[in-house]
PDB file of N, CA and C in Angstrom:
ATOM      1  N   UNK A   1     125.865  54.661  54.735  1.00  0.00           N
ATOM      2  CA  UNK A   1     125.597  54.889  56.130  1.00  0.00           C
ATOM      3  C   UNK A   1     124.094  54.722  56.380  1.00  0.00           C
ATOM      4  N   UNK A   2     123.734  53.914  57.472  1.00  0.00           N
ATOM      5  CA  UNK A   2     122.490  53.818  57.697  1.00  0.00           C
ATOM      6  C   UNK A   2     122.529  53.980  59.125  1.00  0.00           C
ATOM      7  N   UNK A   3     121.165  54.591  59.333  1.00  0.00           N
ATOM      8  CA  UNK A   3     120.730  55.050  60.848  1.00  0.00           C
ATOM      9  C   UNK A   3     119.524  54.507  61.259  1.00  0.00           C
ATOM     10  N   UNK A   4     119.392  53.890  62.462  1.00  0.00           N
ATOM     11  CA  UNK A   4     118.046  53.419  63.279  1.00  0.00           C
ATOM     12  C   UNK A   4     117.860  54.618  64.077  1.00  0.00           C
ATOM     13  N   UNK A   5     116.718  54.638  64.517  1.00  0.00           N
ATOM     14  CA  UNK A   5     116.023  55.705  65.053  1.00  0.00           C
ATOM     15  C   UNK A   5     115.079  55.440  65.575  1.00  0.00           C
ATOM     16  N   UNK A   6     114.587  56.508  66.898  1.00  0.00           N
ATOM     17  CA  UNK A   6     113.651  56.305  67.559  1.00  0.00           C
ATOM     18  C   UNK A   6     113.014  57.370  67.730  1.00  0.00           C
ATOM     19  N   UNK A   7     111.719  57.969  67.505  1.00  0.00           N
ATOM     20  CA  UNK A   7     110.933  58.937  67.645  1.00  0.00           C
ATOM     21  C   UNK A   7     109.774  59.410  68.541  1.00  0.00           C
ATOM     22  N   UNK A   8     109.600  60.038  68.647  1.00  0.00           N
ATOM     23  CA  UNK A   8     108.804  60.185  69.884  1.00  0.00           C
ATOM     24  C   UNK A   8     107.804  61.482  69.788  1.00  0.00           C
ATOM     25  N   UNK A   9     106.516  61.207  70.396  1.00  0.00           N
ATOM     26  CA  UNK A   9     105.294  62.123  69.670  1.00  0.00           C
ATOM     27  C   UNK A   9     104.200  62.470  71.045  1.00  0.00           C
ATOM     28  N   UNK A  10     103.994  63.357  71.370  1.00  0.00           N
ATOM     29  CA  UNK A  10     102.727  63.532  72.570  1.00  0.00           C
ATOM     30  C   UNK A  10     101.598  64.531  71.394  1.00  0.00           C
ATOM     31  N   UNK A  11      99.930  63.296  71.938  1.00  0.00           N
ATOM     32  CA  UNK A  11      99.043  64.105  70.943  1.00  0.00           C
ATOM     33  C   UNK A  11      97.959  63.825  72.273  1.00  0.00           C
ATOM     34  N   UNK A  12      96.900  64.340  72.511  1.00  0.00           N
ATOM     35  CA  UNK A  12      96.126  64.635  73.075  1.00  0.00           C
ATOM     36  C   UNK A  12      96.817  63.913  74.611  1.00  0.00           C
ATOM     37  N   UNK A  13      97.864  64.466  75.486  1.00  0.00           N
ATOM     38  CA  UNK A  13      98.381  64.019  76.600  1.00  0.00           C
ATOM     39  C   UNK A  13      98.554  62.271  76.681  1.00  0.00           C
ATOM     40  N   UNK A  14      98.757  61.968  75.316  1.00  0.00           N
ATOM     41  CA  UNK A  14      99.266  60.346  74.797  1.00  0.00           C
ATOM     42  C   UNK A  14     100.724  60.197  74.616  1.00  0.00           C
ATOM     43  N   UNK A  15     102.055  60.009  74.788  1.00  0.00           N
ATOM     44  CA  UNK A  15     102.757  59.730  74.175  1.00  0.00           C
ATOM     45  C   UNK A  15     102.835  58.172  73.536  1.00  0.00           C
ATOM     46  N   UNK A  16     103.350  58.584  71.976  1.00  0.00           N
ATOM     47  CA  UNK A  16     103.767  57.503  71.198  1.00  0.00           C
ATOM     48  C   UNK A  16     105.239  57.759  70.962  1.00  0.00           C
ATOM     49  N   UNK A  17     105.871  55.944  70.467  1.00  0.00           N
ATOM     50  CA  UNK A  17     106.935  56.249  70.088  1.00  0.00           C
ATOM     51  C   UNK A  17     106.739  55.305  68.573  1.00  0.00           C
ATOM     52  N   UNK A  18     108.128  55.779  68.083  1.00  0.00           N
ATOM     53  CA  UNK A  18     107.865  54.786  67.069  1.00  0.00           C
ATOM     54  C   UNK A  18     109.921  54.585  65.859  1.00  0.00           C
ATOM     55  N   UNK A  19     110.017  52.907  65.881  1.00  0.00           N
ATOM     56  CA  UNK A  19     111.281  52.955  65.417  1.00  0.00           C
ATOM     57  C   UNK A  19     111.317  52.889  64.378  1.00  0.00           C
ATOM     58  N   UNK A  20     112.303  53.472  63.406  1.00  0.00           N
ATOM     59  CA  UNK A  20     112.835  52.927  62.199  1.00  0.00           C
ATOM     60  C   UNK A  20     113.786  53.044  61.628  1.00  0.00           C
ATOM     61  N   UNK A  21     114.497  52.889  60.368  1.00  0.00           N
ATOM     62  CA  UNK A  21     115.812  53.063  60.123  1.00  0.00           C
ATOM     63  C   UNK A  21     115.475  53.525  58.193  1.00  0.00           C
ATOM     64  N   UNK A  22     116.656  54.300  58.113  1.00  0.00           N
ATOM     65  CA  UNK A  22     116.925  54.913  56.815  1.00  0.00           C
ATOM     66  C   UNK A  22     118.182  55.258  56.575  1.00  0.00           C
ATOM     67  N   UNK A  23     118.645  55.843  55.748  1.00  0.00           N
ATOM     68  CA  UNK A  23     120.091  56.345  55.067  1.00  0.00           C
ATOM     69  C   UNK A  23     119.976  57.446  54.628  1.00  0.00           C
ATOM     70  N   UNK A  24     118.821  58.206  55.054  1.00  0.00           N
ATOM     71  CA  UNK A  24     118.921  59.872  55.696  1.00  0.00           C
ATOM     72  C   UNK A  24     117.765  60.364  56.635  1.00  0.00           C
ATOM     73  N   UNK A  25     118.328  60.514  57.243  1.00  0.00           N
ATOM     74  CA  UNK A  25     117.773  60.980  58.922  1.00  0.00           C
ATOM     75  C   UNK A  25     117.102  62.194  58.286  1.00  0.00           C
ATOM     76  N   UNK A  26     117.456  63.451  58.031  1.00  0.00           N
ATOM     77  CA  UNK A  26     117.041  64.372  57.978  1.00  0.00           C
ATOM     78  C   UNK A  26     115.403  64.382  57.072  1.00  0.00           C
ATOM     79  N   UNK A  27     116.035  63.590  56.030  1.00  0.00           N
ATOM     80  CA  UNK A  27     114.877  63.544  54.689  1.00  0.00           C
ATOM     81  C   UNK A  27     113.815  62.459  55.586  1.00  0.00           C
ATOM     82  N   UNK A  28     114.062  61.492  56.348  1.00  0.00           N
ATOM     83  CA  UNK A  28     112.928  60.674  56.857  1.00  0.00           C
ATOM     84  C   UNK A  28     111.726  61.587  57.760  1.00  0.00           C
ATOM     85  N   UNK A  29     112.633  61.982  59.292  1.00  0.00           N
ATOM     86  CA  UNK A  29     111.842  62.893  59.735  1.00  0.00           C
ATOM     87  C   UNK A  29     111.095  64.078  59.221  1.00  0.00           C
ATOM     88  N   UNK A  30     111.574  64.773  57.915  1.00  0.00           N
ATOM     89  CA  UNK A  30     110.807  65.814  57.400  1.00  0.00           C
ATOM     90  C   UNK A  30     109.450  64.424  56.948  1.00  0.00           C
ATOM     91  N   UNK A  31     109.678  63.651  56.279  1.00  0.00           N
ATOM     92  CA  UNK A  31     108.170  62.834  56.028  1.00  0.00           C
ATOM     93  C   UNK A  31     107.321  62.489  57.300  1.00  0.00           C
ATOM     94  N   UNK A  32     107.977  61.837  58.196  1.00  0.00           N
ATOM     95  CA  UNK A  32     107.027  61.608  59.168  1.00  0.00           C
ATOM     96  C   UNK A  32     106.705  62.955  59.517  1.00  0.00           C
ATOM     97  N   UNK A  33     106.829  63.674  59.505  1.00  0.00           N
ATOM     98  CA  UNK A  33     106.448  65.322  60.346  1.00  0.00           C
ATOM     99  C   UNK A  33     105.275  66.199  59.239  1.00  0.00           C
ATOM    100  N   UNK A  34     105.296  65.153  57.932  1.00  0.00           N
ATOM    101  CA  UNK A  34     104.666  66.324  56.856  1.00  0.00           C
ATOM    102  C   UNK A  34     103.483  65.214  56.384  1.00  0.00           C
ATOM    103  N   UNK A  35     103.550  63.824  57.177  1.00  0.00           N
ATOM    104  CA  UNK A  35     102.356  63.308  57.006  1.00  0.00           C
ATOM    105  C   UNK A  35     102.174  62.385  55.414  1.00  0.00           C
ATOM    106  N   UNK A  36     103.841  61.989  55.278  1.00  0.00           N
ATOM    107  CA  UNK A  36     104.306  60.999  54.450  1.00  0.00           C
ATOM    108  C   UNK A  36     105.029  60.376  54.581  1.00  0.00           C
ATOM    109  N   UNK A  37     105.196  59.844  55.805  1.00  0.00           N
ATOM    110  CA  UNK A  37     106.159  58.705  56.475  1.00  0.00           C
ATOM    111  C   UNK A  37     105.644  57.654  56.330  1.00  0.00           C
ATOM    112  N   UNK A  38     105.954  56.513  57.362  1.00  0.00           N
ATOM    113  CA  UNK A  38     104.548  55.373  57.964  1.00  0.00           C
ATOM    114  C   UNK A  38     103.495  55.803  57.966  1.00  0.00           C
ATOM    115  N   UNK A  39     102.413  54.592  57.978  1.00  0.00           N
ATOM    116  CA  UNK A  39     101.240  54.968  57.858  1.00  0.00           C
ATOM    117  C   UNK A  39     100.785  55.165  59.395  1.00  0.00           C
ATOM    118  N   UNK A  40     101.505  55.050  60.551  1.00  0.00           N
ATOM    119  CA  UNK A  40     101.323  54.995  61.913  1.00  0.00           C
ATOM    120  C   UNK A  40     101.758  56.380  62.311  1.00  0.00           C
ATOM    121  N   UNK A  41     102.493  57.034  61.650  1.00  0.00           N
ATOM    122  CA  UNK A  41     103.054  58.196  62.098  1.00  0.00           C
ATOM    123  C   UNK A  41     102.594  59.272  61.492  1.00  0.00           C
ATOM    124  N   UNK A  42     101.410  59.337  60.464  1.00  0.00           N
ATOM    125  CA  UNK A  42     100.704  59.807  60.282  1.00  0.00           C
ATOM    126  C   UNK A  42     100.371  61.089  61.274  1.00  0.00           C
ATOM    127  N   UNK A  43     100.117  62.444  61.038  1.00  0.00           N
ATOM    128  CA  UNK A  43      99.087  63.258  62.190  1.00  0.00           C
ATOM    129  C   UNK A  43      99.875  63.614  63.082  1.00  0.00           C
ATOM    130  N   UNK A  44     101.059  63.408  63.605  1.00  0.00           N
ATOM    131  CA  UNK A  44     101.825  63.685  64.472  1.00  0.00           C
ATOM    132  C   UNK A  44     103.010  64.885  63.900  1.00  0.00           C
ATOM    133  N   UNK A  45     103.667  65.590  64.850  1.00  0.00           N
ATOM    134  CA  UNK A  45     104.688  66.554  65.033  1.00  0.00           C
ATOM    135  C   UNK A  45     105.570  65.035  65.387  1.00  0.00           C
ATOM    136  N   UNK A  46     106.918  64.713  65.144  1.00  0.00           N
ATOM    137  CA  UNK A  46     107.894  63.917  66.405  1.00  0.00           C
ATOM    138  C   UNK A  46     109.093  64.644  66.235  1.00  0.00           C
ATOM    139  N   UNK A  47     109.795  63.985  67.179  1.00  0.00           N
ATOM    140  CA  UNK A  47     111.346  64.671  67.754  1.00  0.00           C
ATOM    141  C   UNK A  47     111.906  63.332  67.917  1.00  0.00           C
ATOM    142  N   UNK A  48     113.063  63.388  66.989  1.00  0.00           N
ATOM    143  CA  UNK A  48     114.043  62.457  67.341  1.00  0.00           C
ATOM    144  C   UNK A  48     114.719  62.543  68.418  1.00  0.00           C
ATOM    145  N   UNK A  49     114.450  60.658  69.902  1.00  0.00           N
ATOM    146  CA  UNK A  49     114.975  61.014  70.687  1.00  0.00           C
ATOM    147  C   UNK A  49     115.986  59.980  70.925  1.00  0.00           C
ATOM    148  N   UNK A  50     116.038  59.120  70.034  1.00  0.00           N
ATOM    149  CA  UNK A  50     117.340  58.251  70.053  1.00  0.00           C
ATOM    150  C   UNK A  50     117.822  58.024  68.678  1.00  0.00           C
ATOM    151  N   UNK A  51     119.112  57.866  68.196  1.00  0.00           N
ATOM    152  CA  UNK A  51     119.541  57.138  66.978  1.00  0.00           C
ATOM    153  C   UNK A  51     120.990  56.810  66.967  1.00  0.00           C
ATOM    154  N   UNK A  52     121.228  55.850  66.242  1.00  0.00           N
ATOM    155  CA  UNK A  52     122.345  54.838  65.948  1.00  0.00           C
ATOM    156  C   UNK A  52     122.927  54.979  64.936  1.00  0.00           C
ATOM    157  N   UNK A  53     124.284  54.411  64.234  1.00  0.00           N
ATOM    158  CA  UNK A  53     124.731  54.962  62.670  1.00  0.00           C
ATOM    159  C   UNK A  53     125.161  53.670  62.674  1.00  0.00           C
ATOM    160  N   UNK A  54     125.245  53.448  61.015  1.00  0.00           N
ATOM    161  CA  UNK A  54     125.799  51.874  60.977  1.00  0.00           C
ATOM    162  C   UNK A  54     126.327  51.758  60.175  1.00  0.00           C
ATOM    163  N   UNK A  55     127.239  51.091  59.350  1.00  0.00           N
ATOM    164  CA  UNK A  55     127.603  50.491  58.386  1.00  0.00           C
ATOM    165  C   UNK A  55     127.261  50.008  56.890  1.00  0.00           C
ATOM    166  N   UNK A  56     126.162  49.189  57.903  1.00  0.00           N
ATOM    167  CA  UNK A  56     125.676  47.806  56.989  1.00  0.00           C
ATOM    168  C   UNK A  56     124.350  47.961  57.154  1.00  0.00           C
ATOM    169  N   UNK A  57     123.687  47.836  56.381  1.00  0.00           N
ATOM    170  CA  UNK A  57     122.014  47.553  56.504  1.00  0.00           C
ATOM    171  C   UNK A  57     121.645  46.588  57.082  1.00  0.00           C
ATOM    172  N   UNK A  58     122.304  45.482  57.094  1.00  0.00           N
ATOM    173  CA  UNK A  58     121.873  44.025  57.688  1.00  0.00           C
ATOM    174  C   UNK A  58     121.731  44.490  59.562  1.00  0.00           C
ATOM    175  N   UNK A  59     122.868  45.013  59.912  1.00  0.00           N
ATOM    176  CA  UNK A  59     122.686  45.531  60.940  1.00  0.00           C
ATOM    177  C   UNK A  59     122.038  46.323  61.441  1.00  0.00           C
ATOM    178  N   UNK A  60     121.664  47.417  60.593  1.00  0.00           N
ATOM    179  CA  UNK A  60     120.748  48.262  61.333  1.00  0.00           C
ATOM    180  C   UNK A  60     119.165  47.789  60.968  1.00  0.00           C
ATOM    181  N   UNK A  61     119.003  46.752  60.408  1.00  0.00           N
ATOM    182  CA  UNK A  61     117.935  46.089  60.475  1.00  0.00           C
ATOM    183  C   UNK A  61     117.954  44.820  61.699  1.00  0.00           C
ATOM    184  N   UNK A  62     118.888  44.958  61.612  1.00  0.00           N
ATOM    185  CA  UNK A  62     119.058  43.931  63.145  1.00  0.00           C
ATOM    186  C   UNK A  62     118.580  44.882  64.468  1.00  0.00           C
ATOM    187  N   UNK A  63     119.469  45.765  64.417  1.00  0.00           N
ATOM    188  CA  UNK A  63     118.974  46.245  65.729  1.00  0.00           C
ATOM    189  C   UNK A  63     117.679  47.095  65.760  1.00  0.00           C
ATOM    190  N   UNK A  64     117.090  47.345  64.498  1.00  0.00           N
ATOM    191  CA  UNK A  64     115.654  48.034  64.496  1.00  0.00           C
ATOM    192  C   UNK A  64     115.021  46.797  64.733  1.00  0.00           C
ATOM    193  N   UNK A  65     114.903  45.972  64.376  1.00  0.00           N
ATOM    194  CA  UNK A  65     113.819  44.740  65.283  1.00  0.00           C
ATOM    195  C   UNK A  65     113.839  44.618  66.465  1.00  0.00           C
ATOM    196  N   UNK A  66     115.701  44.794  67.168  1.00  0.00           N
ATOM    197  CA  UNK A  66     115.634  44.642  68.181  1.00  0.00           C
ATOM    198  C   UNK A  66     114.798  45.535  69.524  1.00  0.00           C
ATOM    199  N   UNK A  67     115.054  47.053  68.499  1.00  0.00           N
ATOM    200  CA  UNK A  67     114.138  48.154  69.718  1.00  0.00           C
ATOM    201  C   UNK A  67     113.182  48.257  69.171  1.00  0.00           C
ATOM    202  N   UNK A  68     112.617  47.710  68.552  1.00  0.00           N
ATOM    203  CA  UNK A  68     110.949  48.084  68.125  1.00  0.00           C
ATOM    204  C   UNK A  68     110.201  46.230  69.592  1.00  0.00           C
ATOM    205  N   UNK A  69     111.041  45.545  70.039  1.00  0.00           N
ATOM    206  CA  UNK A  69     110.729  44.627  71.312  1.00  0.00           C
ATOM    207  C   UNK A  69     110.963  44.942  72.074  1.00  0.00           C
ATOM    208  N   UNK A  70     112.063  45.973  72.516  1.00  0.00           N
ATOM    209  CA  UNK A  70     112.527  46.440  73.668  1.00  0.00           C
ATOM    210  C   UNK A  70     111.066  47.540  74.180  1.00  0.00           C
ATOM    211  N   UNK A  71     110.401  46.974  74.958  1.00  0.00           N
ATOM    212  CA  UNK A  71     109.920  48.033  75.312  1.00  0.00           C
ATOM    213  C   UNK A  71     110.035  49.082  76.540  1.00  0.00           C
ATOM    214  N   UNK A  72     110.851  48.018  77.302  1.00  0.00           N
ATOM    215  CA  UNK A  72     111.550  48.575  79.083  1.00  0.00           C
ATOM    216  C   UNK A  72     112.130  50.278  78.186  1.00  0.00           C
ATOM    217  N   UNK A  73     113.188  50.056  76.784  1.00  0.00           N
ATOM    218  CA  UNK A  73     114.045  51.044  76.717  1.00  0.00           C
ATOM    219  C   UNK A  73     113.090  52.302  75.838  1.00  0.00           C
ATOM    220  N   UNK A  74     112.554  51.676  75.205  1.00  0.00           N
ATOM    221  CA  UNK A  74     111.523  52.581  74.590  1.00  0.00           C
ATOM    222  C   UNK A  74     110.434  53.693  75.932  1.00  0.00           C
ATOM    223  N   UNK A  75     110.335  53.053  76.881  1.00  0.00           N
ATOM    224  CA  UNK A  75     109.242  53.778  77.697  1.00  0.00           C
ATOM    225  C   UNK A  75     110.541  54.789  78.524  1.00  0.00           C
ATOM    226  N   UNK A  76     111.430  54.180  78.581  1.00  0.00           N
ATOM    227  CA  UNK A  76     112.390  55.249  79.212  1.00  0.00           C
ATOM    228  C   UNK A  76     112.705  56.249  78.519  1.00  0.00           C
ATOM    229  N   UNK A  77     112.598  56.403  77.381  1.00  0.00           N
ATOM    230  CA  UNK A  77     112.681  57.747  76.479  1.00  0.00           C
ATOM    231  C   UNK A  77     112.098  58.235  76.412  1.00  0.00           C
ATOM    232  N   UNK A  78     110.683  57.908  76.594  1.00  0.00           N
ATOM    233  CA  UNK A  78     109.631  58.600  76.613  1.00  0.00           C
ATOM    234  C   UNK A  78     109.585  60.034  77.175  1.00  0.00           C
ATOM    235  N   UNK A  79     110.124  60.294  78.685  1.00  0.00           N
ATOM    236  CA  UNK A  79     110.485  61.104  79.319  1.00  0.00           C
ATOM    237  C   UNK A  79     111.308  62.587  79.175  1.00  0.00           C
ATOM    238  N   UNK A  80     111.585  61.836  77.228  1.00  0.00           N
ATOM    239  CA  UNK A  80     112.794  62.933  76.797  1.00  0.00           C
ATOM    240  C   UNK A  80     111.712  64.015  76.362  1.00  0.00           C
ATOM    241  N   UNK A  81     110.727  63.416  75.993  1.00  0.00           N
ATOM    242  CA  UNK A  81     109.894  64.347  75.568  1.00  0.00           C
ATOM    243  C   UNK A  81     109.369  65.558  76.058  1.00  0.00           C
TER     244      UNK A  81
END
């Protein structure tokens, strides 16, 4: 099982977001949150505010390219924050 994901972070009245995908949700976000995730997600608290489940890796690497371009859908989440 693999999951894409979308995260979402407010640091000095900035929001960032940021996508990615893994085959455990739980164990990823504890890294990005403890400042051993990406090197972009670094310094931040985030809250998962979108994610997907998949199958196949091929796919959820498909559609993580796809929302890391989407940016119309990315700024609309923003709001979840």
């Amino acid at each position: 099982m693999y999951y894409v994901y979308l995260l979402g972070s407010i640091k000095k009245n900035k929001v960032k977001t940021y996508v990615g995908y893994t085959n455990n949700l739980k164990k990823r976000l504890f890294l990005h949150n403890t400042s051993k995730g990406a090197k972009s997600t670094r310094g931040r608290k985030w809250k998962i505010l979108y994610k997907e489940k998949f199958f196949l890796k091929s796919k959820a690497l498909s559609r993580e390219y796809y929302l890391k371009k989407d940016k119309k859908f990315r700024n609309k989440l923003k709001s979840k924050i």
